[in-house]
PDB file of N, CA and C in Angstrom:
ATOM      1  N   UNK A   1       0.867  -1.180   0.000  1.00  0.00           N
ATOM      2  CA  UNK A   1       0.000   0.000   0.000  1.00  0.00           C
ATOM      3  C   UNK A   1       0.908   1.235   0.000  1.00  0.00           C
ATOM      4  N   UNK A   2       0.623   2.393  -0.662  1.00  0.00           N
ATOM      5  CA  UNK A   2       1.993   3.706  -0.906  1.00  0.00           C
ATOM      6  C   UNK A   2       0.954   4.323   0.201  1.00  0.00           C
ATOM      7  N   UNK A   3       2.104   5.279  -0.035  1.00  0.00           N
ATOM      8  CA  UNK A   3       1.965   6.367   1.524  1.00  0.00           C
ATOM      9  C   UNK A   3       0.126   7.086   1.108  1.00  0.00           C
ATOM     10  N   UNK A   4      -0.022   7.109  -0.335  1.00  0.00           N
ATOM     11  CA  UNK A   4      -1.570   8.208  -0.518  1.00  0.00           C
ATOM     12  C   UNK A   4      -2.218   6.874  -0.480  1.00  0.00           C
ATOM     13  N   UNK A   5      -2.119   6.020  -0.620  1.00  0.00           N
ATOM     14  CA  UNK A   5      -3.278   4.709  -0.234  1.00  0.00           C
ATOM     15  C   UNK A   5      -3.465   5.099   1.289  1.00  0.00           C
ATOM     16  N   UNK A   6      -2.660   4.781   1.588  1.00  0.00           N
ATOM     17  CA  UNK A   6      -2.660   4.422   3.392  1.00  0.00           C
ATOM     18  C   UNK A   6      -3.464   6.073   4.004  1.00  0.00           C
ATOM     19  N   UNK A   7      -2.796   7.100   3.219  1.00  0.00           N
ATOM     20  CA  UNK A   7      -3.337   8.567   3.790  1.00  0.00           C
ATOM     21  C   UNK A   7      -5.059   8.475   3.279  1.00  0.00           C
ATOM     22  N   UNK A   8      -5.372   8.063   2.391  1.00  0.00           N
ATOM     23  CA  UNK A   8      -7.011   7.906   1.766  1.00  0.00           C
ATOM     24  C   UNK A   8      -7.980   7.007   3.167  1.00  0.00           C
ATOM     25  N   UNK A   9      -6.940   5.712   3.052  1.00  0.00           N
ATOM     26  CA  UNK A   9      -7.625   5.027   3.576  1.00  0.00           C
ATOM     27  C   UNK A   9      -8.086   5.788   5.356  1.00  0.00           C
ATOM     28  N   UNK A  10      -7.243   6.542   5.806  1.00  0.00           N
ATOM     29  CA  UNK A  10      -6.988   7.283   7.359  1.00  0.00           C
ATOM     30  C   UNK A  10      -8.060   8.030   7.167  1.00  0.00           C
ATOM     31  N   UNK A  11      -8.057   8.885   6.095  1.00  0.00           N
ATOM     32  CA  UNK A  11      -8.772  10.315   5.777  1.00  0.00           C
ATOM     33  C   UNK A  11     -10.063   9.563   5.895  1.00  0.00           C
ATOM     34  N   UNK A  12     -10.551   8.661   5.007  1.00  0.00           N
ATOM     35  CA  UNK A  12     -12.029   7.602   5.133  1.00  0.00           C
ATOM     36  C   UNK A  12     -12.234   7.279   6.506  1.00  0.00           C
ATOM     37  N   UNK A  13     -11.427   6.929   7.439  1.00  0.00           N
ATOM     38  CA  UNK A  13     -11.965   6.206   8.513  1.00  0.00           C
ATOM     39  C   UNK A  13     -12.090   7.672   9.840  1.00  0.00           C
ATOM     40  N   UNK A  14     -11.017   8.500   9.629  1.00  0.00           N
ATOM     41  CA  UNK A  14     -11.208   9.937  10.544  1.00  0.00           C
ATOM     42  C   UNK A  14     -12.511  10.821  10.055  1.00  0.00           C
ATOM     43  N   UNK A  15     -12.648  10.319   8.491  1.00  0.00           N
ATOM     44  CA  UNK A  15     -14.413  10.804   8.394  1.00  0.00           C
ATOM     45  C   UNK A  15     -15.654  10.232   8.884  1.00  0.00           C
ATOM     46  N   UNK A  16     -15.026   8.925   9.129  1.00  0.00           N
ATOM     47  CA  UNK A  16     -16.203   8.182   9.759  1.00  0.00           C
ATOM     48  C   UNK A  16     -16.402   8.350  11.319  1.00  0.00           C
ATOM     49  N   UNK A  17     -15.192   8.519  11.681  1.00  0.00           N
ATOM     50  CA  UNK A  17     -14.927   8.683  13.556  1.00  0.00           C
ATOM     51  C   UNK A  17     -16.029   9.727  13.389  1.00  0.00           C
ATOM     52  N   UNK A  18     -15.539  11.361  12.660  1.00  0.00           N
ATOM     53  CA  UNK A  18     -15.826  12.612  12.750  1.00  0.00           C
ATOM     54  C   UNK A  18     -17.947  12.210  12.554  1.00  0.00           C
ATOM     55  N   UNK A  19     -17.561  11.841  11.763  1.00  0.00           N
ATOM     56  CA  UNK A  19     -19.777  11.124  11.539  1.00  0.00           C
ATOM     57  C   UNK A  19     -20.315  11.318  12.892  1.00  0.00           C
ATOM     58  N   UNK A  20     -19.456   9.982  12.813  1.00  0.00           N
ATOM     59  CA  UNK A  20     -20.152   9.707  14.682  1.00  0.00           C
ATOM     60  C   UNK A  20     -20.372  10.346  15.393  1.00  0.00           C
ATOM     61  N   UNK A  21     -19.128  10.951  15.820  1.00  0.00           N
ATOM     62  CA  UNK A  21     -18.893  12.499  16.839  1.00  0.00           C
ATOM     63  C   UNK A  21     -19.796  12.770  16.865  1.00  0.00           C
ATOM     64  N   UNK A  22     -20.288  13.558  15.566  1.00  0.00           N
ATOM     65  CA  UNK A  22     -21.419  14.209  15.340  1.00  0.00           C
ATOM     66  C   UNK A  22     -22.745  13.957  15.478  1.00  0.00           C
ATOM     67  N   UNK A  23     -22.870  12.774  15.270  1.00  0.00           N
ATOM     68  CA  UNK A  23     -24.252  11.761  15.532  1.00  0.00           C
ATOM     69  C   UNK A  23     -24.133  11.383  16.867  1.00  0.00           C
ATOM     70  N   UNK A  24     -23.157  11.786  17.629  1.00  0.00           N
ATOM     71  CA  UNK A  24     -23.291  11.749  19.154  1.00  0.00           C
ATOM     72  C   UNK A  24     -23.809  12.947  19.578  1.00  0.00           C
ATOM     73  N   UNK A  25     -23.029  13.408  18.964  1.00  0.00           N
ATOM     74  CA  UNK A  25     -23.401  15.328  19.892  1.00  0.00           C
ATOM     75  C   UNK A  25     -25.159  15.201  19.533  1.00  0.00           C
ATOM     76  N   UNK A  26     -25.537  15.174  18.396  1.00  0.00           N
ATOM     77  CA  UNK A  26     -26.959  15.159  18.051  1.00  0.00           C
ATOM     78  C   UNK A  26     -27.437  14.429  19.121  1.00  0.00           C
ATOM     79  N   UNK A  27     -27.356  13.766  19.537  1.00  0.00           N
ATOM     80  CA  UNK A  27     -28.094  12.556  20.800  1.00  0.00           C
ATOM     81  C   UNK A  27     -27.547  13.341  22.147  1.00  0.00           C
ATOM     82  N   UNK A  28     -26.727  13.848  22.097  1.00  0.00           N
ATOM     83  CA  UNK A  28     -26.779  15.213  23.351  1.00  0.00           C
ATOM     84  C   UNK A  28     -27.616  15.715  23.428  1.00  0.00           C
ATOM     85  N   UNK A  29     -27.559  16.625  22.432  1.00  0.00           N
ATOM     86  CA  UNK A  29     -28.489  17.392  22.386  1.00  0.00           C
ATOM     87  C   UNK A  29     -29.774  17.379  22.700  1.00  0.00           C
ATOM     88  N   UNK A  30     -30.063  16.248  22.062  1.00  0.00           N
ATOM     89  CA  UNK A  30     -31.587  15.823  22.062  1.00  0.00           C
ATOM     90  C   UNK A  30     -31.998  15.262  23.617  1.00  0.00           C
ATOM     91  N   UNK A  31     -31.059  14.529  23.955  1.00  0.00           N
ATOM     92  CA  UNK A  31     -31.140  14.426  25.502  1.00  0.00           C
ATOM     93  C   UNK A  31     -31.131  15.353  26.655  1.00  0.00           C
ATOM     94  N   UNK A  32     -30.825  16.938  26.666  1.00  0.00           N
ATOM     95  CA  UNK A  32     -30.471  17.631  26.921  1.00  0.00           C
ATOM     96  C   UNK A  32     -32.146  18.479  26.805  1.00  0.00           C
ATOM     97  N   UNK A  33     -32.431  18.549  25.375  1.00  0.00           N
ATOM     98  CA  UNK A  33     -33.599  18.719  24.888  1.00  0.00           C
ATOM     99  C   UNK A  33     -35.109  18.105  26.261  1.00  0.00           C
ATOM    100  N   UNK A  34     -34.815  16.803  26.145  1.00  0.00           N
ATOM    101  CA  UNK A  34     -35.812  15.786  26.504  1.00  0.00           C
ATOM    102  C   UNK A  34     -35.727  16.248  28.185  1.00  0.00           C
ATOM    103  N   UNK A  35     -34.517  16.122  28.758  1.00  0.00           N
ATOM    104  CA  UNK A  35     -34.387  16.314  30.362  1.00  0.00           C
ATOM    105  C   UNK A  35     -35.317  17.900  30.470  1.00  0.00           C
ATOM    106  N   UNK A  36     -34.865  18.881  29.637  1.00  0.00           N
ATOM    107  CA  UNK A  36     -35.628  20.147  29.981  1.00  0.00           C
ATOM    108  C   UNK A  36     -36.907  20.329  29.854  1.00  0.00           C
ATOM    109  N   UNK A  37     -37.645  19.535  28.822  1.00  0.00           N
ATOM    110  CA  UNK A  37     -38.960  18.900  28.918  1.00  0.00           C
ATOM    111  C   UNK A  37     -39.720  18.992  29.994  1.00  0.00           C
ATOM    112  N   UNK A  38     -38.875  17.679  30.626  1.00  0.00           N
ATOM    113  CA  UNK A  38     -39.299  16.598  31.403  1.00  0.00           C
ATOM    114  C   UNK A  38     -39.234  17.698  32.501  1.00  0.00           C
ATOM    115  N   UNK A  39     -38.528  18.688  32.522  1.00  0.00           N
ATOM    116  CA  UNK A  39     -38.424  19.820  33.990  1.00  0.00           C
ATOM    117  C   UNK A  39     -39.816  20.403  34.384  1.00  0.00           C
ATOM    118  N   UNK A  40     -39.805  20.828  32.108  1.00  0.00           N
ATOM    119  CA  UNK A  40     -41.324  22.000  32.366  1.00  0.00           C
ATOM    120  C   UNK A  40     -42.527  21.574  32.578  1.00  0.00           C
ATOM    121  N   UNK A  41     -42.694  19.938  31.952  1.00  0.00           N
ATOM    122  CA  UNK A  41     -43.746  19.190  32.612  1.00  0.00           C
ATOM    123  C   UNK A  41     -43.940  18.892  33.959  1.00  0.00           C
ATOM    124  N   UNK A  42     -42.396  18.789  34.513  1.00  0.00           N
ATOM    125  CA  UNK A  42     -42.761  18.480  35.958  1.00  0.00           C
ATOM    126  C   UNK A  42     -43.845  19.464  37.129  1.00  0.00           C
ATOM    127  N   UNK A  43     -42.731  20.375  36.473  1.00  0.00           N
ATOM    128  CA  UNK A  43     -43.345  21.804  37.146  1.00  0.00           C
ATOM    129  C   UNK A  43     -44.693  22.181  36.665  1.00  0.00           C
ATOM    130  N   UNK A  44     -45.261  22.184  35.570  1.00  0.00           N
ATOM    131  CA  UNK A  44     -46.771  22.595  35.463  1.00  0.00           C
ATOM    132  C   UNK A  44     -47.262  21.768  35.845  1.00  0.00           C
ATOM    133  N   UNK A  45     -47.002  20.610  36.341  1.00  0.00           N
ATOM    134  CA  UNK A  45     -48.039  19.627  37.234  1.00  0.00           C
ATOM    135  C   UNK A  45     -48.330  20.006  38.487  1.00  0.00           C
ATOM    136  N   UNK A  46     -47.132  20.222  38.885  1.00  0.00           N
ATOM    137  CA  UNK A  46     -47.009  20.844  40.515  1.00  0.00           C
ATOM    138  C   UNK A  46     -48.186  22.211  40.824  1.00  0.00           C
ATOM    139  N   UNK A  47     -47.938  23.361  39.458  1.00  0.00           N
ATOM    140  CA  UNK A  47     -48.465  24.299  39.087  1.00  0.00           C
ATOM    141  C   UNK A  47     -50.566  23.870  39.155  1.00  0.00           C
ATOM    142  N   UNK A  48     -50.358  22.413  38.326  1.00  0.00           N
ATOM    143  CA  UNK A  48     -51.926  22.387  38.091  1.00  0.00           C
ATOM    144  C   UNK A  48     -51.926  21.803  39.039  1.00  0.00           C
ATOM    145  N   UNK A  49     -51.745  21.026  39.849  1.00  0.00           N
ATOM    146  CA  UNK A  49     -51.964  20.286  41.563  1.00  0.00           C
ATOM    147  C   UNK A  49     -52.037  21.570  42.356  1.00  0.00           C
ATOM    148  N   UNK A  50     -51.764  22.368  42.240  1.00  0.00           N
ATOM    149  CA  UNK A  50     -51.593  23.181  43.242  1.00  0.00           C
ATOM    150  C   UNK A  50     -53.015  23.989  43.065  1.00  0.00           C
ATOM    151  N   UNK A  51     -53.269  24.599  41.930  1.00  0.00           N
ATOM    152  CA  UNK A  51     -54.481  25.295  41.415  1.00  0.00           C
ATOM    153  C   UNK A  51     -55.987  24.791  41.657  1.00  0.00           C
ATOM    154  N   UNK A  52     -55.509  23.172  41.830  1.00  0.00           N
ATOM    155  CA  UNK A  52     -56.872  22.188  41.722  1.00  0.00           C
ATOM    156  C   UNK A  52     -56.897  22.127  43.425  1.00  0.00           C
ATOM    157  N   UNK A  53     -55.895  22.398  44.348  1.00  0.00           N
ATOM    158  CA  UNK A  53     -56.446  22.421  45.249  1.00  0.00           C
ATOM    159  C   UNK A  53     -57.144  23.742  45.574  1.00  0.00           C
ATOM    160  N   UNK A  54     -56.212  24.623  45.232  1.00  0.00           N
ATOM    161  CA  UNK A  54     -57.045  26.194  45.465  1.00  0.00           C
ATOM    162  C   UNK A  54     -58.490  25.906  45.102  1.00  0.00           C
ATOM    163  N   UNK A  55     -58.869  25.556  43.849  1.00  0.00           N
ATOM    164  CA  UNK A  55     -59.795  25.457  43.694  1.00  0.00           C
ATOM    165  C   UNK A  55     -61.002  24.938  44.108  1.00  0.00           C
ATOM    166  N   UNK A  56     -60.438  24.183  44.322  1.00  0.00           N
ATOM    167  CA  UNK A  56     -61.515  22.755  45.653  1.00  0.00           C
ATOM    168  C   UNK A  56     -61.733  23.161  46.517  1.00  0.00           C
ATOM    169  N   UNK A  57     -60.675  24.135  47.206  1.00  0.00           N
ATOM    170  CA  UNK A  57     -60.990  24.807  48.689  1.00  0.00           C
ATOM    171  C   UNK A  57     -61.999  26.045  48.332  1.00  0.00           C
ATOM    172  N   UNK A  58     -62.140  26.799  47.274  1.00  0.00           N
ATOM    173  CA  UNK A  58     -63.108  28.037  47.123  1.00  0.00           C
ATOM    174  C   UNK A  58     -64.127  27.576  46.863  1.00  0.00           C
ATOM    175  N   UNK A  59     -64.316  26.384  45.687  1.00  0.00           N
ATOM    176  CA  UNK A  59     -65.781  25.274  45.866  1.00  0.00           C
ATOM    177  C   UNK A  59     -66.119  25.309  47.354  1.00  0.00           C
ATOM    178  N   UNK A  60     -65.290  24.943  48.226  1.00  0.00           N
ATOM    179  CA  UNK A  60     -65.774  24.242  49.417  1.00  0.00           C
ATOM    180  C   UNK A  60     -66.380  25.576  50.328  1.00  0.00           C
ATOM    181  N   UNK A  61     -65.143  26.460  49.943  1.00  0.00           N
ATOM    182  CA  UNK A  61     -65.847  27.898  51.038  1.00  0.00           C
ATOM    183  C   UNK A  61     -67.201  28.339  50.201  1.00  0.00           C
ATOM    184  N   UNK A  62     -67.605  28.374  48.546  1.00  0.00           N
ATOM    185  CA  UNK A  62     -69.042  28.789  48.265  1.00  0.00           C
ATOM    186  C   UNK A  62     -69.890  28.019  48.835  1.00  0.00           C
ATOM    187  N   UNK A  63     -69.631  26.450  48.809  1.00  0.00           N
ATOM    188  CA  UNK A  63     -70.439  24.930  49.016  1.00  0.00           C
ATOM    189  C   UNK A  63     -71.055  25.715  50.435  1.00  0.00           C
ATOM    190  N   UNK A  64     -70.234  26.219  51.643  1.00  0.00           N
ATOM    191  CA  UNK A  64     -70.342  26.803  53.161  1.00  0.00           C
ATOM    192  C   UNK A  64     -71.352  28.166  53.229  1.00  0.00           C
ATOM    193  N   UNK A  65     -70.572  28.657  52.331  1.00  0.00           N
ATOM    194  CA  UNK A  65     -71.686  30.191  52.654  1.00  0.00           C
ATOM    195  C   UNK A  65     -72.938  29.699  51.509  1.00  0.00           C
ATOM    196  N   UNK A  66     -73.153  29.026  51.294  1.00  0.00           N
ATOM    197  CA  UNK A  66     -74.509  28.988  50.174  1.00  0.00           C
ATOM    198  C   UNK A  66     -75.547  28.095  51.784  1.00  0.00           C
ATOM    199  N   UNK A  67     -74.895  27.224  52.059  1.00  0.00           N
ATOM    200  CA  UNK A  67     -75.293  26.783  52.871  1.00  0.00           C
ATOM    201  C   UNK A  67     -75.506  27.526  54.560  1.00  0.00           C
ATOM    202  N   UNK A  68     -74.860  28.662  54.886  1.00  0.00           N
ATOM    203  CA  UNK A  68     -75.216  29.861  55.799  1.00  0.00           C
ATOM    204  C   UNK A  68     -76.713  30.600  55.390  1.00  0.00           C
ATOM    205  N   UNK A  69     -76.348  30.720  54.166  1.00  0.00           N
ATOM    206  CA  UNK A  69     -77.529  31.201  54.129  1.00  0.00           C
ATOM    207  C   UNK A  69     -78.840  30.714  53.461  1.00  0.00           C
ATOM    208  N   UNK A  70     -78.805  29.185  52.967  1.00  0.00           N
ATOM    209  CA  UNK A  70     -79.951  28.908  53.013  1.00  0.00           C
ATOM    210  C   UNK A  70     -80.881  28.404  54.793  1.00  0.00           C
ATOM    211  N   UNK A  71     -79.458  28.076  55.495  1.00  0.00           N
ATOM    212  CA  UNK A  71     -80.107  27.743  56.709  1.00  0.00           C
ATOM    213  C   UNK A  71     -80.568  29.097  57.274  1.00  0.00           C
ATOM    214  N   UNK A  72     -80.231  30.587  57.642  1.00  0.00           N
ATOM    215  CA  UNK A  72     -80.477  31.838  57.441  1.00  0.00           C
ATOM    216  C   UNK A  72     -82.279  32.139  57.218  1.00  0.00           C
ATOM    217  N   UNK A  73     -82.106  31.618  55.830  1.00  0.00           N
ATOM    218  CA  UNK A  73     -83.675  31.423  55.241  1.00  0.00           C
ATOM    219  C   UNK A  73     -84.979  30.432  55.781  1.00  0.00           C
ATOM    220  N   UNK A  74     -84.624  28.946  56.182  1.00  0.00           N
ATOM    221  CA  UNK A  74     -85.311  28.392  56.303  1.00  0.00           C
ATOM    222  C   UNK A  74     -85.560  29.180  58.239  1.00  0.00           C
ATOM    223  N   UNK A  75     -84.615  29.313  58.500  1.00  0.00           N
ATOM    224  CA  UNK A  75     -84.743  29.572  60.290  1.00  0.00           C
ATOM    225  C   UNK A  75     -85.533  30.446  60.410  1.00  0.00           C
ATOM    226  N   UNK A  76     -85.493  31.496  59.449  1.00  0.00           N
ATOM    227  CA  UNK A  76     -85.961  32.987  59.704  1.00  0.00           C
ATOM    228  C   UNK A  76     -87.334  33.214  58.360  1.00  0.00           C
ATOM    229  N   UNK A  77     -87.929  32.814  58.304  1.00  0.00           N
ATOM    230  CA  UNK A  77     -88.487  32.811  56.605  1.00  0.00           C
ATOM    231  C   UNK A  77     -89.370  34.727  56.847  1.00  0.00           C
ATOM    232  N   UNK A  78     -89.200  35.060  57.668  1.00  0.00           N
ATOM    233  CA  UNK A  78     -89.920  36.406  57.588  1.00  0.00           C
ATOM    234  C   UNK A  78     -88.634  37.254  57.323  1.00  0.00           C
ATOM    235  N   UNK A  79     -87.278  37.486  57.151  1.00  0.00           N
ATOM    236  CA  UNK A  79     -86.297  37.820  56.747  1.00  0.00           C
ATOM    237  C   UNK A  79     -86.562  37.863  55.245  1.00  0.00           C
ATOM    238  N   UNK A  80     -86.807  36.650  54.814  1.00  0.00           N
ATOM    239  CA  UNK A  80     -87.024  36.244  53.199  1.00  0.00           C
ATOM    240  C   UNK A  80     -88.059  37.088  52.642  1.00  0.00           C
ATOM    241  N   UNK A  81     -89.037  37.320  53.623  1.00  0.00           N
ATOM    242  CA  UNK A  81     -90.375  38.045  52.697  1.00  0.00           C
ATOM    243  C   UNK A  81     -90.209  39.925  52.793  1.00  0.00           C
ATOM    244  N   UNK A  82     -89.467  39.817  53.994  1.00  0.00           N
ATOM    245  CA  UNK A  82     -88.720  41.024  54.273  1.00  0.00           C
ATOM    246  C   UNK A  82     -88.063  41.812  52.893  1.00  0.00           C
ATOM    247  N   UNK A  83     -86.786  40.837  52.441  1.00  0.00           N
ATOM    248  CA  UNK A  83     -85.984  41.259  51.680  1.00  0.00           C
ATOM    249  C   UNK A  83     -86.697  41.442  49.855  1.00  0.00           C
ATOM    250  N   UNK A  84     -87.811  40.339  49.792  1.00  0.00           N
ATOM    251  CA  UNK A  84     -88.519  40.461  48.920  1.00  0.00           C
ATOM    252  C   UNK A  84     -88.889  41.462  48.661  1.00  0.00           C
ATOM    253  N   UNK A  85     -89.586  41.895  49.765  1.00  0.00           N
ATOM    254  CA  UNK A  85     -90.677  43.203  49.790  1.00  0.00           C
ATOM    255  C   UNK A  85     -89.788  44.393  49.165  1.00  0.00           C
ATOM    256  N   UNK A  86     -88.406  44.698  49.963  1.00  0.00           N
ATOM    257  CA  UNK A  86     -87.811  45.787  49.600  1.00  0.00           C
ATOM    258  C   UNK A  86     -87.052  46.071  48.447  1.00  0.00           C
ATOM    259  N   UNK A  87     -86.682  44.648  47.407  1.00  0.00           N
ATOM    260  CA  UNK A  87     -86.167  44.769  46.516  1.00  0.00           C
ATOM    261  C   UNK A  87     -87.141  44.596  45.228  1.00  0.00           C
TER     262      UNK A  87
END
């Protein structure tokens, strides 16, 4: 094999190393990609868990005062004909 055989054949196989490299870094990347994802999903879960309880608890405080004052009404029903009258 002469010295430009042997240099061809190097140059072919340091292009193939160099491929790879590259088709590695791409799979970095993309992994890199995927982990930061996986962050922002984490966190808007936390975000919507957190909201769904707020929420459940202001259900629960209307669920309370709806219920103040229908008991309000039934206890007192001349209150009711009261407020009728004036509005």
């Amino acid at each position: 094999m002469t010295d430009s055989e042997l240099t061809k054949v190097m140059m072919h196989k340091l292009a193939k190393i160099d491929n790879q490299l590259a088709s590695l870094e791409i799979v970095d990347d993309l992994i890199d990609t995927v982990n930061e994802q996986n962050d922002q999903i984490e966190r808007m879960t936390q975000i919507l868990q957190a909201m769904h309880i707020q929420m459940n608890m202001h259900h629960q405080e209307n669920i309370n005062s709806d219920d103040v004052l229908l008991r309000a009404l039934i206890e007192n029903p001349s209150n009711q004909h009261a407020n009728q009258s004036s509005g």
